[in-house]
N, C-alpha and C. Protein backbone atom coordinates (compact mmCIF):
# COMPACT_ATOMS: atom_id res chain seq x y z
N UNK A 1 -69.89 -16.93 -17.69
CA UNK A 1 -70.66 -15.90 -18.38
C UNK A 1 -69.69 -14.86 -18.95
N UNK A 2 -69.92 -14.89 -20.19
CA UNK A 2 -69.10 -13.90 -20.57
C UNK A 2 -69.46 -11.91 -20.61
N UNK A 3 -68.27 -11.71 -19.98
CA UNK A 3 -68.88 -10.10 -19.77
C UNK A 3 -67.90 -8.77 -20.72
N UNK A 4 -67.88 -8.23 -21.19
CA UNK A 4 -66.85 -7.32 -21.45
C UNK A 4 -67.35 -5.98 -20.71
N UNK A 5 -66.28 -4.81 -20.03
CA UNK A 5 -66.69 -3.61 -19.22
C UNK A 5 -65.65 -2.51 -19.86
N UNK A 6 -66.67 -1.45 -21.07
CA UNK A 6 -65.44 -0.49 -21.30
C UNK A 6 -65.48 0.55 -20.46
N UNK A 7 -64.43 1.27 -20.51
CA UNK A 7 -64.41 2.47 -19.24
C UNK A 7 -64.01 3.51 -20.19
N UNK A 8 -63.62 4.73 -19.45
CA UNK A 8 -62.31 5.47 -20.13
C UNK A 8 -63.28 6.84 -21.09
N UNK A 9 -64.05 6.66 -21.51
CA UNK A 9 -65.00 7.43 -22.27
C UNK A 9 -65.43 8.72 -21.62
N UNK A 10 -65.26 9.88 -22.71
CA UNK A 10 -65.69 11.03 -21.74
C UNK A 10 -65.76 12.07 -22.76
N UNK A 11 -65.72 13.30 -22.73
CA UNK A 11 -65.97 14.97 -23.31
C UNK A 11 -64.32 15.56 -23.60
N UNK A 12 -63.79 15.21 -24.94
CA UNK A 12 -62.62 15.70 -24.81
C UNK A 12 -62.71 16.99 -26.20
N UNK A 13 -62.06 18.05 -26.02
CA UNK A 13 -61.66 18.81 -27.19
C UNK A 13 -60.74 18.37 -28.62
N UNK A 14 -61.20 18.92 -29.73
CA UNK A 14 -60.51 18.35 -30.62
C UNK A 14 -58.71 18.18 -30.31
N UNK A 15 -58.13 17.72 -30.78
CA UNK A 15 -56.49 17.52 -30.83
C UNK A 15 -56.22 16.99 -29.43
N UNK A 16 -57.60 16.62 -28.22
CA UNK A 16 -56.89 15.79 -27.00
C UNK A 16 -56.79 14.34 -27.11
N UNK A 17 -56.72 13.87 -26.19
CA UNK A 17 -56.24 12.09 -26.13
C UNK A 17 -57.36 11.80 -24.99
N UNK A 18 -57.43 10.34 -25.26
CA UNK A 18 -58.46 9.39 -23.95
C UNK A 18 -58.05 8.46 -24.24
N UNK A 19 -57.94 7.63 -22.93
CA UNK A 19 -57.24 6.08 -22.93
C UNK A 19 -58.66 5.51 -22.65
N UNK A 20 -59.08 4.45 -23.39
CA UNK A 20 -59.80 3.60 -23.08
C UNK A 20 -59.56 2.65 -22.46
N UNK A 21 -60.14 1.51 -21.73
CA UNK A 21 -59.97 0.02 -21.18
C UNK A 21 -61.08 -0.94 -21.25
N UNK A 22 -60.69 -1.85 -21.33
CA UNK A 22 -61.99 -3.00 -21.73
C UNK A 22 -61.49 -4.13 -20.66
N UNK A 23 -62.77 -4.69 -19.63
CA UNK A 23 -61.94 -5.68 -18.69
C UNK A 23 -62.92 -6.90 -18.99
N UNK A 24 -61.90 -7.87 -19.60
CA UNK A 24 -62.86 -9.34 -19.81
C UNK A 24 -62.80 -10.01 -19.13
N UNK A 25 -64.33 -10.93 -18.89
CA UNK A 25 -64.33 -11.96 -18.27
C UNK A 25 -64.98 -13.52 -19.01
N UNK A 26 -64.94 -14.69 -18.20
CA UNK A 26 -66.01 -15.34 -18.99
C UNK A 26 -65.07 -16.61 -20.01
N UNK A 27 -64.18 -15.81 -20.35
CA UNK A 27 -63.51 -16.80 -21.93
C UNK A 27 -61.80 -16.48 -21.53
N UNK A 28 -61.08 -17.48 -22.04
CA UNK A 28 -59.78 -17.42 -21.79
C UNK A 28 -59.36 -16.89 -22.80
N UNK A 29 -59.32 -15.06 -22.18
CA UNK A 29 -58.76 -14.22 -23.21
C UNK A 29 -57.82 -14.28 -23.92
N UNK A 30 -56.52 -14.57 -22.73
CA UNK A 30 -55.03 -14.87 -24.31
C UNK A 30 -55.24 -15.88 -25.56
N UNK A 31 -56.02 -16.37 -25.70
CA UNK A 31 -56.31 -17.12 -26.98
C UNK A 31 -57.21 -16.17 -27.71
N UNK A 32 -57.85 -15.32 -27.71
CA UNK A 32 -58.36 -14.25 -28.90
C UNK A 32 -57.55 -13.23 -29.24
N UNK A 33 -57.65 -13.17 -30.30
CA UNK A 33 -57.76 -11.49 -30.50
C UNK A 33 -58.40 -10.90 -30.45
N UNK A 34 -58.46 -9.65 -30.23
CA UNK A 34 -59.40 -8.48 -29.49
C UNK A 34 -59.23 -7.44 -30.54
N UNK A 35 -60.42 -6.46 -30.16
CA UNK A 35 -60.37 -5.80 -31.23
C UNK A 35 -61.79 -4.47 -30.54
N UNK A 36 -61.15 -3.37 -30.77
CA UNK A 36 -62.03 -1.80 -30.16
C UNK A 36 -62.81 -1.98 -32.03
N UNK A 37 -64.27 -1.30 -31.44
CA UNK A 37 -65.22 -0.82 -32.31
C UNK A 37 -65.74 0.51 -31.75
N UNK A 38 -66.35 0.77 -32.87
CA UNK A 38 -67.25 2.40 -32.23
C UNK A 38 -68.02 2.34 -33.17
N UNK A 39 -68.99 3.18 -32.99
CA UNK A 39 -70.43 3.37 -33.82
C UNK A 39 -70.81 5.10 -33.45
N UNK A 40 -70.86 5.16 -34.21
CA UNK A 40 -70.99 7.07 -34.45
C UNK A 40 -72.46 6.97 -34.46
N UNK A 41 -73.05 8.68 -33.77
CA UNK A 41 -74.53 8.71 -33.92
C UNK A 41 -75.11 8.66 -35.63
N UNK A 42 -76.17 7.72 -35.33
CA UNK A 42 -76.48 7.64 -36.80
C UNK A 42 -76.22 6.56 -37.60
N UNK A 43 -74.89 6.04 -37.05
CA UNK A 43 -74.13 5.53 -37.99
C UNK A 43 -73.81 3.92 -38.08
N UNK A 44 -73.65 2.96 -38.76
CA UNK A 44 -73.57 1.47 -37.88
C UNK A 44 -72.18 1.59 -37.24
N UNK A 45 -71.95 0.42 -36.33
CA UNK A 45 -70.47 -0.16 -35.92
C UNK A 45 -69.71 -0.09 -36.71
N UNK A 46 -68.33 0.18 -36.68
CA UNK A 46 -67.57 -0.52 -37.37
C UNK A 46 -65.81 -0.94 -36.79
N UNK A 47 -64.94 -1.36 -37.47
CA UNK A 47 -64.14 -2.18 -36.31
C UNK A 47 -62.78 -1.11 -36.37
N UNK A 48 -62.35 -0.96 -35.57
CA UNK A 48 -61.49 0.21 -35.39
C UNK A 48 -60.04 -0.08 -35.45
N UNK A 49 -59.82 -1.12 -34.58
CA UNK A 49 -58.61 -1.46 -34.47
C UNK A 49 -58.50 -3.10 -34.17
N UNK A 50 -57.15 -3.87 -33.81
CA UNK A 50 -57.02 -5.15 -33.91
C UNK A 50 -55.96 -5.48 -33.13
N UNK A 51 -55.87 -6.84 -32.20
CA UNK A 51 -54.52 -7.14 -31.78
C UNK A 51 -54.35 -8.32 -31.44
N UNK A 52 -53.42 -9.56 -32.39
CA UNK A 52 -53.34 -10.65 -31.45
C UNK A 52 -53.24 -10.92 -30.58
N UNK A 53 -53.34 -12.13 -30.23
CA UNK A 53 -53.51 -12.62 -29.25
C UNK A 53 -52.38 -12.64 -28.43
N UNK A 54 -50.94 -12.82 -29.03
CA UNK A 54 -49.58 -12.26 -28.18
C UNK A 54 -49.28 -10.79 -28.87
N UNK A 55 -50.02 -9.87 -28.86
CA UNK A 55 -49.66 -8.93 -29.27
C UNK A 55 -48.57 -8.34 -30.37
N UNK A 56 -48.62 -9.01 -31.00
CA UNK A 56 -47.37 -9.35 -31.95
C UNK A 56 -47.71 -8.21 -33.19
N UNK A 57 -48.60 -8.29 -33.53
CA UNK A 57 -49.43 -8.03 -34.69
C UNK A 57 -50.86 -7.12 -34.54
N UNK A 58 -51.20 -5.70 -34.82
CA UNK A 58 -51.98 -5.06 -34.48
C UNK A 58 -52.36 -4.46 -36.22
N UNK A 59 -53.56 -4.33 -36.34
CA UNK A 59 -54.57 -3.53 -37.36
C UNK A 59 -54.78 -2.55 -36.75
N UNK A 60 -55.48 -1.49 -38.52
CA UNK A 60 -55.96 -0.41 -37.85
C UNK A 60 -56.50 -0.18 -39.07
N UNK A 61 -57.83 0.92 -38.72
CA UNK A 61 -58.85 1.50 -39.98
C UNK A 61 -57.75 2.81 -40.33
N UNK A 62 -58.20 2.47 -42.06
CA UNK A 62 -57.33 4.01 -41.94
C UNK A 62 -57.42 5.25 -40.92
N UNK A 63 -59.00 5.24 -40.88
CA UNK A 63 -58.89 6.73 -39.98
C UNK A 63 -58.20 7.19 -39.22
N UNK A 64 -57.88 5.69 -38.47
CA UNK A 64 -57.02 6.06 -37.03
C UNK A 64 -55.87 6.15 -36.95
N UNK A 65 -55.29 5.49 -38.35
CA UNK A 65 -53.62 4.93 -38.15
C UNK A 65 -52.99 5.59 -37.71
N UNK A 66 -51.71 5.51 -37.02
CA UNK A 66 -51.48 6.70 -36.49
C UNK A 66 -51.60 7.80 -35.41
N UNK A 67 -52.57 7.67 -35.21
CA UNK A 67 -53.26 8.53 -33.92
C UNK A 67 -53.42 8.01 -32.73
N UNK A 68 -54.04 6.24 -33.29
CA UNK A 68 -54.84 5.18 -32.00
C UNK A 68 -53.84 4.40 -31.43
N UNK A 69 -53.84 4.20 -30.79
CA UNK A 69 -52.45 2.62 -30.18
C UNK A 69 -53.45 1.47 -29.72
N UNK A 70 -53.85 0.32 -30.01
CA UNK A 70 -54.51 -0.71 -28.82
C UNK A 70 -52.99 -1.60 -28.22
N UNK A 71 -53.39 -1.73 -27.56
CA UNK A 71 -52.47 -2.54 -26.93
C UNK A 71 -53.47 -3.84 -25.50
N UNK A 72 -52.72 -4.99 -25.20
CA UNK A 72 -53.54 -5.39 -24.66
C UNK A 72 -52.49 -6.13 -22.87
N UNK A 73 -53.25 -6.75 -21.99
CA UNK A 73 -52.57 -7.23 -20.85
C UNK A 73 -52.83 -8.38 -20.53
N UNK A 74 -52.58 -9.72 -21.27
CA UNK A 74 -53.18 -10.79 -20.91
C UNK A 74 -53.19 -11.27 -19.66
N UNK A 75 -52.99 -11.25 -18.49
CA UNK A 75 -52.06 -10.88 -17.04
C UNK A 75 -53.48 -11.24 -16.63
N UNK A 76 -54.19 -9.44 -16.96
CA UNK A 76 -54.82 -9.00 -16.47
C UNK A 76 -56.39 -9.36 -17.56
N UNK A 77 -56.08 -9.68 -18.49
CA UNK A 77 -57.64 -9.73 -19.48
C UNK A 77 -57.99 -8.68 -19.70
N UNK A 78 -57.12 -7.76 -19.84
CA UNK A 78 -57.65 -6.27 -20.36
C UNK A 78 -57.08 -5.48 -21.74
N UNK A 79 -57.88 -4.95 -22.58
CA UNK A 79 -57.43 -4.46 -24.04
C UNK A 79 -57.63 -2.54 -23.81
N UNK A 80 -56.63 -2.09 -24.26
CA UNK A 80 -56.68 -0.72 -23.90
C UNK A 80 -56.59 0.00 -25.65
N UNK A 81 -57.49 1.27 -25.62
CA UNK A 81 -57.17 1.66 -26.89
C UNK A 81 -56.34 3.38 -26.18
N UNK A 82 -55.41 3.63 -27.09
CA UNK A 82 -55.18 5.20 -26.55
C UNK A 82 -55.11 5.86 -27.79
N UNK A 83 -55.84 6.84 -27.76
CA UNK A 83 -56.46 7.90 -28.32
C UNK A 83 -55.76 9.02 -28.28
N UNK A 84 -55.47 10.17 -29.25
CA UNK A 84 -54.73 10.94 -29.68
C UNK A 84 -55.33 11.56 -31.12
N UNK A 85 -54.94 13.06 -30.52
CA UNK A 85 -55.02 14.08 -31.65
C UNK A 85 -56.67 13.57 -32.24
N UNK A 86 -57.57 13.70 -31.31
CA UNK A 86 -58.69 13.53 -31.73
C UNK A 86 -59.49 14.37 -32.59
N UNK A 87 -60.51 14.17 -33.11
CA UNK A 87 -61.15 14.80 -34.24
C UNK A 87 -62.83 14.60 -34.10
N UNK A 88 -63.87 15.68 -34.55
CA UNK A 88 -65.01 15.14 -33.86
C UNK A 88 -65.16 13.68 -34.14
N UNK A 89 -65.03 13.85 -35.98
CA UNK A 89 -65.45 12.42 -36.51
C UNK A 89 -64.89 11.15 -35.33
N UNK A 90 -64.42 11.53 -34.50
CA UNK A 90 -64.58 10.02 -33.49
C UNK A 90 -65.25 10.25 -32.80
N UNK A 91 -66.18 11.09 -32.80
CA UNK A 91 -67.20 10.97 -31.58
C UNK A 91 -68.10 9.87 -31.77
N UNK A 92 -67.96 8.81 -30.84
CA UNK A 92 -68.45 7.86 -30.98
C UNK A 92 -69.00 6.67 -29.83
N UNK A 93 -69.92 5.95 -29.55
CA UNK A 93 -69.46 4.68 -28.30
C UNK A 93 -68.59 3.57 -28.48
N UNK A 94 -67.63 3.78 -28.14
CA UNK A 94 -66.46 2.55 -28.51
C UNK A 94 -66.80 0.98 -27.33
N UNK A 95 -66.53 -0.16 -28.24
CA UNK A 95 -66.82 -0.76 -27.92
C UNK A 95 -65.32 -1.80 -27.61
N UNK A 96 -65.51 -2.65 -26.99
CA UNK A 96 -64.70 -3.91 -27.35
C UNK A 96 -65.12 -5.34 -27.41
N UNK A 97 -64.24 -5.89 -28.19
CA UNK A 97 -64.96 -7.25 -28.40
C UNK A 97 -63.75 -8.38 -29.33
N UNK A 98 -64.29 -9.40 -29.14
CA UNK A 98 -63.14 -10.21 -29.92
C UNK A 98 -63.31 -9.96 -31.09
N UNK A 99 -62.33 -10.66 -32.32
CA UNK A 99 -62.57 -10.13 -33.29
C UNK A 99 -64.05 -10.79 -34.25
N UNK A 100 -63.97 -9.93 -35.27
CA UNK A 100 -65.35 -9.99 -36.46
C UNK A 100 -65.88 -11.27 -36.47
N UNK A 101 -65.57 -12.24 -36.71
CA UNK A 101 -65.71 -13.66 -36.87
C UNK A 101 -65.80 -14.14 -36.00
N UNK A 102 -65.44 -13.64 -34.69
CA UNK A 102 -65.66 -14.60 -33.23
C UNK A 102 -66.58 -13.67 -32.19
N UNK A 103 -67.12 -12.83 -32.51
CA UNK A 103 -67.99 -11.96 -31.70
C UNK A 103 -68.55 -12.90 -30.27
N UNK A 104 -68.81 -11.98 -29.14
CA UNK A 104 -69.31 -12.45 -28.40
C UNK A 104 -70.36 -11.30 -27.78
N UNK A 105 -71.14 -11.59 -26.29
CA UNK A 105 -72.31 -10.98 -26.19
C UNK A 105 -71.80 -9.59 -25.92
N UNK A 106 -71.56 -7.85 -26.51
CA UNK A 106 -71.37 -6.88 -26.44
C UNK A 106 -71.31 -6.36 -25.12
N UNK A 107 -70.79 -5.34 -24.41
CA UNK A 107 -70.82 -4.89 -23.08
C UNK A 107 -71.86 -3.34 -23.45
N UNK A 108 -71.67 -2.45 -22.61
CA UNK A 108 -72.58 -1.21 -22.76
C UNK A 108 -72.31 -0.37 -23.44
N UNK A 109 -70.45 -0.40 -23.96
CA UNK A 109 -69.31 0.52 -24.40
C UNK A 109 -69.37 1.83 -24.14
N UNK A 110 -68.54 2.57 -24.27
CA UNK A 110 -68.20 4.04 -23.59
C UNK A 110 -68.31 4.96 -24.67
N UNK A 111 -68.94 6.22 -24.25
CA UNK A 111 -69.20 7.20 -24.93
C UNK A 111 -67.74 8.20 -24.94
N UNK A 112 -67.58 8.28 -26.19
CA UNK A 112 -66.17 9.56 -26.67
C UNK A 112 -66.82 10.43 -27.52
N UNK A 113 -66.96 11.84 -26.44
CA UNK A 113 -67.41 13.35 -27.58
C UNK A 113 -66.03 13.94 -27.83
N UNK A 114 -65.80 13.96 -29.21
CA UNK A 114 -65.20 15.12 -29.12
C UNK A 114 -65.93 16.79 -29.96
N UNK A 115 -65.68 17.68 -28.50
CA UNK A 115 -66.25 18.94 -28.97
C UNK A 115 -65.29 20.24 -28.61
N UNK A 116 -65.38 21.21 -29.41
CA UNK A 116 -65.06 22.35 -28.47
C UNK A 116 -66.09 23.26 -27.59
């Protein structure tokens, strides 16, 4: 059964950082790439960031470039996003998931405010 569990989500002020984590189960992760989403209130999903499968090679939406790091632990089956110099516009529930074309069943994903 495949499960994904994000954590890490919480109430941060503009210009702080939050490390996210995503722990998979279910599918033999080192063969995907993975990839963080978020969906803003209001707003649809959309895909945030990217990382092969040997980590070799990572994407990013403009918004974030720069700011976001994903990185992942095949070890362990876990994809981490870290967050920096935040801005409200990411207030969002970030999600994780393999990538666009290979989607699988969504987890609950974690809520990121940023407010002052």
């Amino acid at each position: 059964q495949v499960q994904l569990v994000e954590s890490g989500g919480g109430l941060v002020q503009p210009g702080g950082s939050l490390r996210l984590s995503c722990a998979a189960s279910g599918f033999v992760f080192s063969l995907w790439t993975m990839s963080w989403y978020r969906q803003p209130p209001g707003k649809e999903r959309e895909l945030v960031a990217s990382i092969s499968r040997d980590a070799g090679s990572t994407n990013y939406a403009d918004s974030v470039k720069g700011r976001f790091t994903i990185s992942r632990d095949n070890a362990k089956s876990m994809v981490t996003l870290q967050m920096s110099t935040l801005k409200p516009e990411d207030t969002a529930v970030y999600y994780c998931n393999r990538s666009p074309k290979a989607l699988v069943a969504w987890g609950q994903g974690t809520l990121v405010t940023v407010s002052s």
